[in-house]
Protein backbone atom coordinates (compact mmCIF):
# COMPACT_ATOMS: atom_id res chain seq x y z
CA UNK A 1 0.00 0.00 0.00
CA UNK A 2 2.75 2.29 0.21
CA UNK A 3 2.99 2.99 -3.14
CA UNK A 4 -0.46 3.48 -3.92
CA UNK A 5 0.49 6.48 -0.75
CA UNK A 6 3.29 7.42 -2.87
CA UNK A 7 1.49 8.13 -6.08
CA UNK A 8 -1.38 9.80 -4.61
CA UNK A 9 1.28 12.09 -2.93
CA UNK A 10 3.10 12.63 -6.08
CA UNK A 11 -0.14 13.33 -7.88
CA UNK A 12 -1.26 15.95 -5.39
CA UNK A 13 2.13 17.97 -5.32
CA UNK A 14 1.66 18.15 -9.17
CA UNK A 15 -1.69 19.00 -8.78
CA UNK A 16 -1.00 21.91 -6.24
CA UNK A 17 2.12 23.03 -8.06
CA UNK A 18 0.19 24.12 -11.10
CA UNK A 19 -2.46 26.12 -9.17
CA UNK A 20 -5.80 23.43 -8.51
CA UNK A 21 -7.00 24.10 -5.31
CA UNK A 22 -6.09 21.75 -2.61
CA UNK A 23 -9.76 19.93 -2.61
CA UNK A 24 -10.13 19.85 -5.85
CA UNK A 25 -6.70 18.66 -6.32
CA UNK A 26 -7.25 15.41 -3.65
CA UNK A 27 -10.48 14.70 -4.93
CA UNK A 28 -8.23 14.11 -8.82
CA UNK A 29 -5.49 12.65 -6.65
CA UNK A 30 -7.97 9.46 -5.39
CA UNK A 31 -9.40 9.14 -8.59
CA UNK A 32 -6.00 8.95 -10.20
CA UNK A 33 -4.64 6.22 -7.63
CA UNK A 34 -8.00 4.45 -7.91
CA UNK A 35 -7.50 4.39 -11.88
CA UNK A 36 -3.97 2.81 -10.82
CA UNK A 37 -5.97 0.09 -8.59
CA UNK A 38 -7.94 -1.19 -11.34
CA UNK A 39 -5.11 -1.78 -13.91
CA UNK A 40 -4.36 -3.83 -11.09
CA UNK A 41 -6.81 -6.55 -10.91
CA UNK A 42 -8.76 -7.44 -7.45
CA UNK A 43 -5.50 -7.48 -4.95
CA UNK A 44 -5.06 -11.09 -4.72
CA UNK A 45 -2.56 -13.96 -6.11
CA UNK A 46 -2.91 -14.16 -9.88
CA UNK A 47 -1.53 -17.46 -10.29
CA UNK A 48 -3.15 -19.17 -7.34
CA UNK A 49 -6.91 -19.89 -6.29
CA UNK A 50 -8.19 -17.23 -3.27
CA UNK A 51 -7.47 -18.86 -0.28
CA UNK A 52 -4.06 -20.82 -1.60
CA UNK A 53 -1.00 -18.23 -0.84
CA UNK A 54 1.20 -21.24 -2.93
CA UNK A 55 -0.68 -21.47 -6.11
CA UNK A 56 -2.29 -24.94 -4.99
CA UNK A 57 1.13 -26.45 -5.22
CA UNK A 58 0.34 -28.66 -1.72
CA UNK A 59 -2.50 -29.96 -3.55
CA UNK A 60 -1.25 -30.82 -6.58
CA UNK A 61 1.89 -32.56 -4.38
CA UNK A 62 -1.14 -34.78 -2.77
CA UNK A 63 -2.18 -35.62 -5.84
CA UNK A 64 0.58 -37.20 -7.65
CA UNK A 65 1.67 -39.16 -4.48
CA UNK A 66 -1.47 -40.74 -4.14
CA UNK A 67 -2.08 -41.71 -7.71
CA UNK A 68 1.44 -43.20 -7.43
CA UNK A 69 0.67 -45.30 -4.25
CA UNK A 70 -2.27 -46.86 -6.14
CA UNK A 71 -0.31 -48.00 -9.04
CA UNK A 72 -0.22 -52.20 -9.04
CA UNK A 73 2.87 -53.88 -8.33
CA UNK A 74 3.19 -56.00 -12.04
CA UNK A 75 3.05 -52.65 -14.18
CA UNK A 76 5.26 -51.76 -16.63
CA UNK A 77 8.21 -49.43 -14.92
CA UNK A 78 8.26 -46.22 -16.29
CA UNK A 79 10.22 -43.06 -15.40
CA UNK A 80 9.18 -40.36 -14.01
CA UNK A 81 10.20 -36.95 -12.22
CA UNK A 82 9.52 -36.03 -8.66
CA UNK A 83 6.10 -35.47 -7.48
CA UNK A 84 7.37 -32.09 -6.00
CA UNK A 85 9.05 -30.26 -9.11
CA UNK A 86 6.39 -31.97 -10.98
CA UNK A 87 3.39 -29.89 -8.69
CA UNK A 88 5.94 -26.76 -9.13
CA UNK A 89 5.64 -26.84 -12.72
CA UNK A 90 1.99 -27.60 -12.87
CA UNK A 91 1.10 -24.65 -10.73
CA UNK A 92 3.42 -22.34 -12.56
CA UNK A 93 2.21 -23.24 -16.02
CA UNK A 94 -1.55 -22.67 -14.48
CA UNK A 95 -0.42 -18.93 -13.37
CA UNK A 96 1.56 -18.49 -16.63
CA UNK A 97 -2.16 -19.33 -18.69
CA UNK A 98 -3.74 -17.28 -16.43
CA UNK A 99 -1.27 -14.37 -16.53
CA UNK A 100 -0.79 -14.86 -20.20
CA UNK A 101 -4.29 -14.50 -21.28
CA UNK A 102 -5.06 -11.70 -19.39
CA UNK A 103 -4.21 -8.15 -20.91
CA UNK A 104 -2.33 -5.46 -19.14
CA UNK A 105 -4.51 -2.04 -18.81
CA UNK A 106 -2.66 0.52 -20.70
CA UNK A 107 -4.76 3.59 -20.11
CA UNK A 108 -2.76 4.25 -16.92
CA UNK A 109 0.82 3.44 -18.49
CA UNK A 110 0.40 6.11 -21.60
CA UNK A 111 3.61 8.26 -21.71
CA UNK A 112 1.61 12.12 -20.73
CA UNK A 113 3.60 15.37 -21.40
CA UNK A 114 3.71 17.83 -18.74
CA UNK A 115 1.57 20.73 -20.13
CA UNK A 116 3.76 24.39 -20.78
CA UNK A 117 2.99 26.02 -17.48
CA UNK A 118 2.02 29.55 -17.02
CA UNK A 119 5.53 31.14 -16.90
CA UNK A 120 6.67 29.49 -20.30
CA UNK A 121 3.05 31.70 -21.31
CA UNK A 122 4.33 34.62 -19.83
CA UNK A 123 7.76 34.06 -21.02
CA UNK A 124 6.48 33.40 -24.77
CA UNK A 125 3.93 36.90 -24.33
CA UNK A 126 7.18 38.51 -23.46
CA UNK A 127 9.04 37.64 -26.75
CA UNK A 128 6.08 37.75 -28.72
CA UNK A 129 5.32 42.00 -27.40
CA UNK A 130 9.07 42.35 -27.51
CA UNK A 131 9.22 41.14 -31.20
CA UNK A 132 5.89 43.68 -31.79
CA UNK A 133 3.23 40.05 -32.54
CA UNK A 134 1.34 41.27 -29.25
CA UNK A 135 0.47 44.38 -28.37
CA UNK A 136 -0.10 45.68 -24.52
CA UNK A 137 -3.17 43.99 -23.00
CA UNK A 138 -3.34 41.18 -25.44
CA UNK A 139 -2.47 37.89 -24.06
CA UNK A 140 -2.16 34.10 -25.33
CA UNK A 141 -5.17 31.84 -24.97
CA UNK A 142 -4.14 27.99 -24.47
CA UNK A 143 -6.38 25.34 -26.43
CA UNK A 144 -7.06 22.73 -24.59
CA UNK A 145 -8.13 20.58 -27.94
CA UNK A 146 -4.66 21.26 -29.60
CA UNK A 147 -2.28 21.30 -26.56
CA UNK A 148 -1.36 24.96 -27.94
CA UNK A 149 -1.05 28.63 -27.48
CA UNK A 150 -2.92 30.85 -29.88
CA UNK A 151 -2.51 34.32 -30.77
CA UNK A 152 -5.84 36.71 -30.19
CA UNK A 153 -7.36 37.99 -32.91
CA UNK A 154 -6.38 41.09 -34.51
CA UNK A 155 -2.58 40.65 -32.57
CA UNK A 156 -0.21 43.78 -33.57
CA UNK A 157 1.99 45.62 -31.29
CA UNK A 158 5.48 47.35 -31.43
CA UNK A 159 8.82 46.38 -31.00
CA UNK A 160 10.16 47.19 -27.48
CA UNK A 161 13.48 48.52 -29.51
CA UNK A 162 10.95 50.60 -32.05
CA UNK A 163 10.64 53.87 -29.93
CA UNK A 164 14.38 53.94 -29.85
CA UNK A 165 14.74 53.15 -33.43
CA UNK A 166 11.96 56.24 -33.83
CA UNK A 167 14.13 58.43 -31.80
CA UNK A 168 17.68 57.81 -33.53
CA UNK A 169 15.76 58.43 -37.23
CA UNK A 170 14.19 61.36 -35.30
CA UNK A 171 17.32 62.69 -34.76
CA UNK A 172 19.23 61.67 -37.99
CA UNK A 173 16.23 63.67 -40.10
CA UNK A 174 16.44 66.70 -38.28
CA UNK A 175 20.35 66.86 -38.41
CA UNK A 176 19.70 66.00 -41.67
CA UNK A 177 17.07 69.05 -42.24
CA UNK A 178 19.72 71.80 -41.32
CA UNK A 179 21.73 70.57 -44.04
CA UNK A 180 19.17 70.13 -46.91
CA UNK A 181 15.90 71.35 -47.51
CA UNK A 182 12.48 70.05 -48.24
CA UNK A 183 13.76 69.71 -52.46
CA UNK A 184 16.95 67.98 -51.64
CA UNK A 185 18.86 70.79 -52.31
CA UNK A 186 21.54 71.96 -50.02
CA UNK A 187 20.73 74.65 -47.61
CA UNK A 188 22.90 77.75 -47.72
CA UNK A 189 24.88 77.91 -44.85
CA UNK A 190 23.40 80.44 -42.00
CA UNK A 191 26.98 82.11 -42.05
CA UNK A 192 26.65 82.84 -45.21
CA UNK A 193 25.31 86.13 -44.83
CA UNK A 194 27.79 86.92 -42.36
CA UNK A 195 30.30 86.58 -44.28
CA UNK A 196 28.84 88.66 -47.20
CA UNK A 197 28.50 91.27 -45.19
CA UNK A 198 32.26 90.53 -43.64
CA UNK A 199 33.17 90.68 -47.47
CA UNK A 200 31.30 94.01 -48.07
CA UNK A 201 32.80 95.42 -45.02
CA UNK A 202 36.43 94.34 -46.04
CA UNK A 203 35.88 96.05 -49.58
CA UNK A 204 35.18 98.82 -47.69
CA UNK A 205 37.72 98.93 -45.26
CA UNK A 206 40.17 98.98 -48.41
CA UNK A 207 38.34 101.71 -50.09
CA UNK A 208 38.76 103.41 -46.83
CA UNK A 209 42.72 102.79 -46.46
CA UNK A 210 43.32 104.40 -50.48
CA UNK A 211 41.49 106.91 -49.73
CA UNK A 212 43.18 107.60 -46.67
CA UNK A 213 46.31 107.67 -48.45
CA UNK A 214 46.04 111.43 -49.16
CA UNK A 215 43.27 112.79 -46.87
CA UNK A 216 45.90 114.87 -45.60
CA UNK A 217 48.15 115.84 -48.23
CA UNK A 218 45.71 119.37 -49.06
CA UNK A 219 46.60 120.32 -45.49
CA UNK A 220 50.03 119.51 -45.32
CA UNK A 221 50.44 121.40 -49.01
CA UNK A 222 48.39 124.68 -46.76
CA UNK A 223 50.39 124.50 -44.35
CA UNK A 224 54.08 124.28 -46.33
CA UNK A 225 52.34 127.61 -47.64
CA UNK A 226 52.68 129.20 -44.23
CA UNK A 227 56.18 128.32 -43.92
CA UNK A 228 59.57 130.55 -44.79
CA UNK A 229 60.78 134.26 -44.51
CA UNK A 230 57.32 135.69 -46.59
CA UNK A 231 54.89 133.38 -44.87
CA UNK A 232 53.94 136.84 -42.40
CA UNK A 233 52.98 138.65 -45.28
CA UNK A 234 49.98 137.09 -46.40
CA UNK A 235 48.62 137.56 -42.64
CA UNK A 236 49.79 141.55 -42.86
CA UNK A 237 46.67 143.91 -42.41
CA UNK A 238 46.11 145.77 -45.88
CA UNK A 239 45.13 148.82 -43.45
CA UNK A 240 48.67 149.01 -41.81
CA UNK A 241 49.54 151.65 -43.40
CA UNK A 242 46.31 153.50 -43.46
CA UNK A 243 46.62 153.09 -39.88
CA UNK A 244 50.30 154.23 -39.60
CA UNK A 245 49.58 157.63 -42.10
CA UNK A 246 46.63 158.53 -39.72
CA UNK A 247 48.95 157.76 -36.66
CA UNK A 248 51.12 160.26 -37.97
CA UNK A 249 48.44 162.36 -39.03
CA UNK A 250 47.35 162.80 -35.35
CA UNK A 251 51.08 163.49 -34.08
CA UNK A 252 51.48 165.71 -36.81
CA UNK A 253 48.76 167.56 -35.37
CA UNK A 254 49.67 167.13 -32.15
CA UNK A 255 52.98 168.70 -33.07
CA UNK A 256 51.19 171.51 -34.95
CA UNK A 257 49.28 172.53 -31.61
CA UNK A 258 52.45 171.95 -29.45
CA UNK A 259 54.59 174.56 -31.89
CA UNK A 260 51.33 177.24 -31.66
CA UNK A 261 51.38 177.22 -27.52
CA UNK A 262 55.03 177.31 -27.83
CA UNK A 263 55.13 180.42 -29.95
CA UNK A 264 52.45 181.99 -28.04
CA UNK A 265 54.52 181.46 -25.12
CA UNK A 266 57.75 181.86 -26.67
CA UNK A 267 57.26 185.87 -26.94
CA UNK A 268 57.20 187.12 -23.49
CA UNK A 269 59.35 184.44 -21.81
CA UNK A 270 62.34 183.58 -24.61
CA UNK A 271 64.37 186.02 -26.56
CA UNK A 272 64.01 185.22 -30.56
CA UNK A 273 67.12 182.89 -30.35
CA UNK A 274 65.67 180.68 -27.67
CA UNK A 275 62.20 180.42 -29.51
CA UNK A 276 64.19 178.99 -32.76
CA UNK A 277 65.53 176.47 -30.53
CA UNK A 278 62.91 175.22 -28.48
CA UNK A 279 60.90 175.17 -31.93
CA UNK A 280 63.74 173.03 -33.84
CA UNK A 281 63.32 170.34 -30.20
CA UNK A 282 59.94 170.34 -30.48
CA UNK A 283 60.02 169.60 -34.31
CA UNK A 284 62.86 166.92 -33.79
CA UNK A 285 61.02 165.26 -31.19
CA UNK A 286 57.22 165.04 -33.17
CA UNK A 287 59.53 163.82 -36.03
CA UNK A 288 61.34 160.76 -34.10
CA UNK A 289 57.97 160.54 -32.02
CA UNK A 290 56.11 159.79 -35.79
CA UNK A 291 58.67 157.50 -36.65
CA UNK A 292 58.79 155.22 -32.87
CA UNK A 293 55.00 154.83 -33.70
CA UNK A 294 55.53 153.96 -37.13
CA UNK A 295 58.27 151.56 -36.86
CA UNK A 296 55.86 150.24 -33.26
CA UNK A 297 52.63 149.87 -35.30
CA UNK A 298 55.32 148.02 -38.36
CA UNK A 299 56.61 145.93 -35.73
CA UNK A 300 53.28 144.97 -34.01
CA UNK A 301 51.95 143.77 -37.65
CA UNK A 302 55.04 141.99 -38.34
CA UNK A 303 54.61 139.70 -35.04
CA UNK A 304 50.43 139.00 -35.56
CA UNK A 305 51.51 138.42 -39.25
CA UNK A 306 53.85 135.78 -38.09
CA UNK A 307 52.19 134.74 -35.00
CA UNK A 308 48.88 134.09 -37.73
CA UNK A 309 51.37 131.99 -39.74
CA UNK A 310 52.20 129.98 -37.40
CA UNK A 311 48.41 129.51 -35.74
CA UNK A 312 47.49 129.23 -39.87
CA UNK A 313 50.51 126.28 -40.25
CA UNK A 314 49.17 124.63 -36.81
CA UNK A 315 45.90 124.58 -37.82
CA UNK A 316 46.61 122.79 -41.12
CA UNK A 317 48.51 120.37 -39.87
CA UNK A 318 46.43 119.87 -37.42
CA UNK A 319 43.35 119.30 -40.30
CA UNK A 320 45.76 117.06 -41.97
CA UNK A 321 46.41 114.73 -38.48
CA UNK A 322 42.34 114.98 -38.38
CA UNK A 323 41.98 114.06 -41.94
CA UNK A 324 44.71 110.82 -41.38
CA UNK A 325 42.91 109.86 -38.36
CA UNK A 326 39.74 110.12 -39.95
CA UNK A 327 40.64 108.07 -42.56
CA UNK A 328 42.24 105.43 -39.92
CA UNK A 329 39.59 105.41 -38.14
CA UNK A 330 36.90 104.64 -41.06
CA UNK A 331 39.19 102.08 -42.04
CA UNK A 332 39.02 100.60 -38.46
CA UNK A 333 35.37 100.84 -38.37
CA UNK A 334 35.06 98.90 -41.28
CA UNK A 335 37.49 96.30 -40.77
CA UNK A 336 35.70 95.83 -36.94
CA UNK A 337 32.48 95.53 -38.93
CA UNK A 338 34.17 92.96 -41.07
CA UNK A 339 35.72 91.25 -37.81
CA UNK A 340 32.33 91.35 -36.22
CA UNK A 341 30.51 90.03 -39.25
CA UNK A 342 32.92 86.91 -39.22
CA UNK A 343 32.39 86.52 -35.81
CA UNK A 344 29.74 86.09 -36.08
CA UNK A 345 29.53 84.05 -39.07
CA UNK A 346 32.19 81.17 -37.14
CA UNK A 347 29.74 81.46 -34.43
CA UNK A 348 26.34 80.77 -36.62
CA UNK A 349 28.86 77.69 -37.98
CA UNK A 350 29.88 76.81 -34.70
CA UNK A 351 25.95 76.43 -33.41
CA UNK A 352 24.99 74.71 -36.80
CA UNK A 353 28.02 71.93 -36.07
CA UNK A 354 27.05 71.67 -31.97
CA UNK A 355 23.66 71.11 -32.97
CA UNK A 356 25.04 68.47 -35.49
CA UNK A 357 26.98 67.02 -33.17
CA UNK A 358 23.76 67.00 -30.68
CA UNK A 359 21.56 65.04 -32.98
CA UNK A 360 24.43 62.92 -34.10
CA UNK A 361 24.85 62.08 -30.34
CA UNK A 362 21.69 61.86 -29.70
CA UNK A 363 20.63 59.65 -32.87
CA UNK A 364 23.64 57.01 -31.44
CA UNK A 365 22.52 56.75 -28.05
CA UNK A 366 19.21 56.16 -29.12
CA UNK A 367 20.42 53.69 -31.79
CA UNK A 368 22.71 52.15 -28.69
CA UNK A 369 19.27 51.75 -26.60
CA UNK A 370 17.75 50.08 -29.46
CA UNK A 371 21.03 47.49 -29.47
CA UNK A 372 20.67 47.44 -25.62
CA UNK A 373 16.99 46.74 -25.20
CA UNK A 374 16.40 43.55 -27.06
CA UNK A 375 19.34 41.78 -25.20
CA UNK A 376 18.21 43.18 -22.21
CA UNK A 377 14.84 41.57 -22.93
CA UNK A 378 16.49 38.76 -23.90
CA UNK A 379 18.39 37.96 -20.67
CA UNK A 380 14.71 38.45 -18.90
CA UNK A 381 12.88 36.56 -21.10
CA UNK A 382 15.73 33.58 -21.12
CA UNK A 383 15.25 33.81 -17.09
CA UNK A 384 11.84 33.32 -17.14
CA UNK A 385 11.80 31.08 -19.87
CA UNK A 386 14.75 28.68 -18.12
CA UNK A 387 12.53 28.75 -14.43
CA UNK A 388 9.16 27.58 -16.70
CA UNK A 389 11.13 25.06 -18.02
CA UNK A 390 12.14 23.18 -14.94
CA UNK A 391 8.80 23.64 -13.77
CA UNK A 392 7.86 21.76 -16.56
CA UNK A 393 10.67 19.43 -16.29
CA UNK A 394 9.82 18.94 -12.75
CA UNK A 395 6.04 18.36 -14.26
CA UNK A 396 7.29 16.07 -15.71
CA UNK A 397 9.43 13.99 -13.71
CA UNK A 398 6.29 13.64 -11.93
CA UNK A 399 4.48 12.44 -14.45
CA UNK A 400 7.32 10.15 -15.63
CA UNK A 401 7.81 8.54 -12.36
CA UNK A 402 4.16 8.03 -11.74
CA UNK A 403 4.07 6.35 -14.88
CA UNK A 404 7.15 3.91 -13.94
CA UNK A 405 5.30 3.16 -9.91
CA UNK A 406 2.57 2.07 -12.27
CA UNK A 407 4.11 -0.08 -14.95
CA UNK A 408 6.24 -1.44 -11.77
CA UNK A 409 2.91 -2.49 -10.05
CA UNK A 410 1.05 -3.63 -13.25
CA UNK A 411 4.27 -5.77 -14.64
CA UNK A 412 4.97 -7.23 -11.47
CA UNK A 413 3.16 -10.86 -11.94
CA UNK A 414 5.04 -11.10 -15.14
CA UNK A 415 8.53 -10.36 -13.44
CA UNK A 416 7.24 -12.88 -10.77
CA UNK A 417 6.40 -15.85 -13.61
CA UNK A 418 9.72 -14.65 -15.33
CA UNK A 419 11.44 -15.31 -11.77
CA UNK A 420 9.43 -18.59 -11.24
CA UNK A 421 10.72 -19.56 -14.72
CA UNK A 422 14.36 -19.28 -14.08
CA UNK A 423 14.14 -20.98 -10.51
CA UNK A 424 12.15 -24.59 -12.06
CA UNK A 425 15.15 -24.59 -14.52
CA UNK A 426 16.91 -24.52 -12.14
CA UNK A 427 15.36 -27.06 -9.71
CA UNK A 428 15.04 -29.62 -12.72
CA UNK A 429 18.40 -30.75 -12.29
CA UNK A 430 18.45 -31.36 -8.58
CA UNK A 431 15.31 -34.17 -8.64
CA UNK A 432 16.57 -37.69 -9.57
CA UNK A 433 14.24 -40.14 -11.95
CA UNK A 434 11.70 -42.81 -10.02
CA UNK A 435 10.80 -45.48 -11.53
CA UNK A 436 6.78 -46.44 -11.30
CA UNK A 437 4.79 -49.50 -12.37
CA UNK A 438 1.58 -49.33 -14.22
CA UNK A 439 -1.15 -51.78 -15.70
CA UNK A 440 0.31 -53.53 -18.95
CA UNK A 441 -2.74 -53.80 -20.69
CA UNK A 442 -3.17 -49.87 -20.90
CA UNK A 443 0.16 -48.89 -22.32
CA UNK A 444 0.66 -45.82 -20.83
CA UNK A 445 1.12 -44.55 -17.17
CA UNK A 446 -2.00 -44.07 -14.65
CA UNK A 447 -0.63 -40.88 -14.28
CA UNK A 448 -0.80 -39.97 -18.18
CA UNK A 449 -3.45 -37.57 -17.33
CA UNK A 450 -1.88 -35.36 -15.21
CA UNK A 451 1.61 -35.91 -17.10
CA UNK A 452 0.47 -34.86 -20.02
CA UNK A 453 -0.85 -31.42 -18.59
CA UNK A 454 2.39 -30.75 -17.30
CA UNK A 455 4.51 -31.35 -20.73
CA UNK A 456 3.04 -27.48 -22.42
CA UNK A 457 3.53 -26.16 -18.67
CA UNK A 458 7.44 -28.12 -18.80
CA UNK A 459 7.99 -26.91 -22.30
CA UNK A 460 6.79 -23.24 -21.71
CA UNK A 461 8.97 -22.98 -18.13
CA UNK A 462 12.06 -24.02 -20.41
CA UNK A 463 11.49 -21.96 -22.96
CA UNK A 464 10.99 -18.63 -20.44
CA UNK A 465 14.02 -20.04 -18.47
CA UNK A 466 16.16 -19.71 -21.93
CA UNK A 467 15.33 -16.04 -22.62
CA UNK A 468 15.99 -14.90 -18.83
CA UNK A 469 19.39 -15.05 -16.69
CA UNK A 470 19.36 -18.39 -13.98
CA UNK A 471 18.24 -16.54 -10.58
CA UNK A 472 19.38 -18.68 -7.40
CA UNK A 473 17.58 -21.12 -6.52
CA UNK A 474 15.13 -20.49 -3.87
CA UNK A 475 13.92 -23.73 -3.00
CA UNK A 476 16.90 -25.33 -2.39
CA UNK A 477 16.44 -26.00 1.30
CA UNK A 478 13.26 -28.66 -0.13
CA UNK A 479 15.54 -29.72 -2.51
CA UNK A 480 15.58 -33.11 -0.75
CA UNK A 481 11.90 -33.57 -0.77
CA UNK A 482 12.29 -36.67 -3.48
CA UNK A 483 14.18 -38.51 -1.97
C-alpha cells in the first residue's frame, strides 16, 4: 500500500504546483490512484486460487503421491520426475495461462507530457510584445483541444526597440534638415550672410585705407604755404599803413598845436634865439615821435603776421592729423564691422556643427538603446523562460515517475512468472528419476493424465528459463523432498 500512498502524494504535489485548489486537487489525486488500482486486478494472487498463498502447489503434491501409491505392483516401470518439481511446474504453467491471457490495462501506463505552465506563457507573451506580434493587453489563450497557445485575434503591437529606433531616425532627419531642404537641395549655410557682409565690409575697409592715403596731403600742401621768410605777409593787415599815415596824421597835429602854444609862449618868456631852438626840439622830437609809432605799429603787424602763420601752419597740420585719423579710423570701423561680421559668421557655424553634433549624439545613443533593449529583454525573457522550463521538467518527472510506480505495479506478476521460470530450470536438475509400475494392458502410465498437462507447462517454463538469466535457486532447502 505504500505505493499506492506514494502516487497519490506525487499526484497531489503536481496537482498543487500548477495552481488546482487543494480539494479539488485530492479529490483528482484518489481518482487517479483508484484508476492505478484497477489496472491492477482485485489485490489477490494471480496465479493461485483465493485462499491458496502457494498457487495450490500442496494440492497438486497430494495428488501425484497418491495416484502413485495406487499404481499395481506387475506394471510396466516407467520413469518419471519427482512429485514435488512436478506440482511446481503444474502450478506455474496454471499462473503463466492465467497471466498470459489476461491483458495489461494501458490507459494508466500512456507516456503524458507535462503541459507548458504559465511562466513558459508569460515568457512566450514577453518575446512575442518584444518582437511587436502582441500588443499591450493582449495575451495568449491555451487550447485545450490542440495542446497549444494561440494568438488573439487582430494581434499587432510594437517592438520594445521601435521607440528607440523612432528616436535615432528622429534625430538623424532633423540633423539632416539643417543641411538640406524640403527639395533635396543643399541649404545655404546660415553664415553665409555673415560673411557677405564681412566681405562688403572688407571692400570697404580697403576703399577706406586708399582713400586715406592722401586725406591729408591738401593740409600739409596749406600748411608748407605758411612756412619761410614771406609766410607773415599774407597775414599783414592791408590797413597798416592807413593806420600808420593817420597815426602820424594825429602826431602831426599834435605837433602843430604843441609849436602854436610854444610860440604863443615863446614871446614874453624867450628872446628870438631861444624860440628857434625850443621850436627846432619840439620839431625833432614830433619827427622821431612819428617815426617810434611807425616803426611800433610796423613791428606789431610783423609779429600777428607771423604769430597768424604759425596759428594758420598749426591749424593745417592739425586738419591734416584729423583728416589721417579720420581716414584710420573709417578704415578701423570697417574692418571691426568685417571682424564682427565673421564673428559672427564662425559662431552661426559653430551652433549649426554643436547642434550636429547633438543630434548625431543623440541619434547614437538612441540607436545604442535600441542594441541594448532587445538583449536586455532577452536575458529576462531567457530567465523566465529557463525557471518555466524546470517547472515543466519537474512536471514532468512527476508524471514520468508516476508512470514507472505504475508499470512497476502492473508488470509485477510477469517479473514474478519470469522469476518462477528461471528458478524450475533450475530445480530440474536437482530431482533424480523414479521409476513407477503401471497396468500392462493400458500402455501408458495411470498418471498420463496429469503428465500430459504438465509437458506445455514443462515446455513453456524451459522456454521462459532460456530467454531470462538463472536466478538462485530459492527452493533449495526442499531440494531433498524426493528422496
Amino acid at each position: 500500500m505504500d505505493d499506492y500512498k506514494d502516487i497519490f502524494q506525487m499526484k497531489l504535489s503536481e496537482l498543487l504546483e500548477v495552481g488546482v485548489p487543494l480539494e479539488e486537487a485530492e479529490k483528482q489525486a484518489l481518482e487517479f490512484m483508484q484508476k492505478a488500482f484497477e489496472g491492477l486486478g482485485n489485490g489477490f494472487a494471480n496465479g493461485g486460487r483465493i485462499g491458496f498463498d502457494d498457487g495450490g502447489y500442496a494440492d497438486y503434491v497430494n495428488s501425484i503421491l497418491k495416484t502413485r501409491e495406487n499404481l499395481p505392483g506387475d506394471s510396466v516401470q516407467v520413469n518419471e520426475g519427482s512429485p514435488y518439481y512436478e506440482a511446481l511446474v503444474a502450478s506455474y504453467a496454471g499462473d503463466l495461462a492465467t497471466t498470459g491471457n489476461t491483458p495489461v490495462p494501458q490507459e494508466n501506463l500512456v507516456p503524458e507530457v507535462a503541459e507548458q505552465n504559465k511562466i513558459q506563457q508569460a515568457a512566450m507573451e514577453a518575446q512575442l510584445r518584444q518582437s511587436g506580434v502582441l500588443g499591450e493587453g493582449q495575451n495568449l489563450t491555451y487550447n485545450t483541444q490542440t495542446n497549444e497557445f494561440e494568438l488573439p485575434e487582430g494581434a499587432a503591437g510594437i517592438a520594445g526597440y521601435q521607440q528607440y529606433l523612432d528616436n535615432a531616425t528622429t534625430a538623424s532627419g532633423a540633423a539632416q534638415n539643417l543641411l538640406i531642404d524640403e527639395d533635396g537641395n543643399a541649404r545655404e549655410a546660415p553664415s553665409a550672410d555673415a560673411i557677405e557682409s564681412a566681405a562688403n565690409y572688407g571692400d570697404l575697409a580697403g576703399q577706406a585705407a586708399i582713400d586715406g592715403q592722401g586725406a591729408g596731403d591738401p593740409y600739409l600742401a596749406a600748411a608748407q604755404g605758411y612756412t619761410g621768410a614771406n609766410a607773415y605777409q599774407q597775414f599783414m593787415s592791408p590797413y597798416q599803413q592807413e593806420i600808420i599815415d593817420a597815426t602820424q596824421a594825429d602826431m602831426a597835429n599834435q605837433l602843430a598845436q604843441q609849436q602854436a602854444q610854444l610860440g604863443a609862449n615863446a614871446g614874453s618868456a624867450f628872446g628870438g634865439g631861444r624860440f628857434g631852438v625850443a621850436e627846432g626840439q619840439l620839431a625833432s622830437s614830433g619827427a622821431l615821435g612819428s617815426a617810434l609809432a611807425a616803426a611800433q605799429l610796423r613791428t606789431a603787424g610783423y609779429t600777428n603776421a607771423q604769430q597768424a602763420a604759425a596759428q594758420a601752419y598749426q591749424q593745417q597740420m592739425g586738419m591734416g592729423s584729423q583728416a589721417m585719423q579720420q581716414a584710420q579710423q573709417n578704415q578701423g570701423l570697417y574692418s571691426q564691422a568685417q571682424q564682427n561680421q565673421l564673428a559672427t559668421g564662425q559662431a552661426q557655424a559653430g551652433q549649426l556643427q554643436n547642434q550636429l553634433q547633438n543630434l548625431g549624439a543623440q541619434s547614437q545613443m538612441q540607436s545604442g538603446l535600441a542594441t541594448l533593449q532587445p538583449a536586455l529583454a532577452a536575458q529576462s525573457i531567457g530567465a523566465l523562460g529557463q525557471i518555466g522550463a524546470q517547472q515543466q521538467a519537474q512536471a514532468q518527472t512527476l508524471l514520468d515517475t508516476t508512470r514507472a510506480a505504475r508499470r512497476q505495479i502492473a508488470y509485477e506478476p510477469y517479473e514474478r512468472l519470469s522469476f518462477m521460470g528461471n528458478q524450475l530450470t533450475g530445480l530440474k536438475g536437482g530431482y533424480g528419476q523414479t521409476q513407477y509400475s503401471a497396468n500392462p494392458a493400458s500402455n501408458t502410465s495411470p498418471t498420463a493424465g496429469i503428465l500430459g498437462l504438465l509437458t506445455g507447462g514443462i515446455g513453456l517454463a524451459s522456454g521462459i528459463a532460456g530467454m531470462m538469466n538463472p536466478q538462485p535457486n530459492p527452493f533449495a532447502a526442499i531440494s531433498g523432498m524426493g528422496r
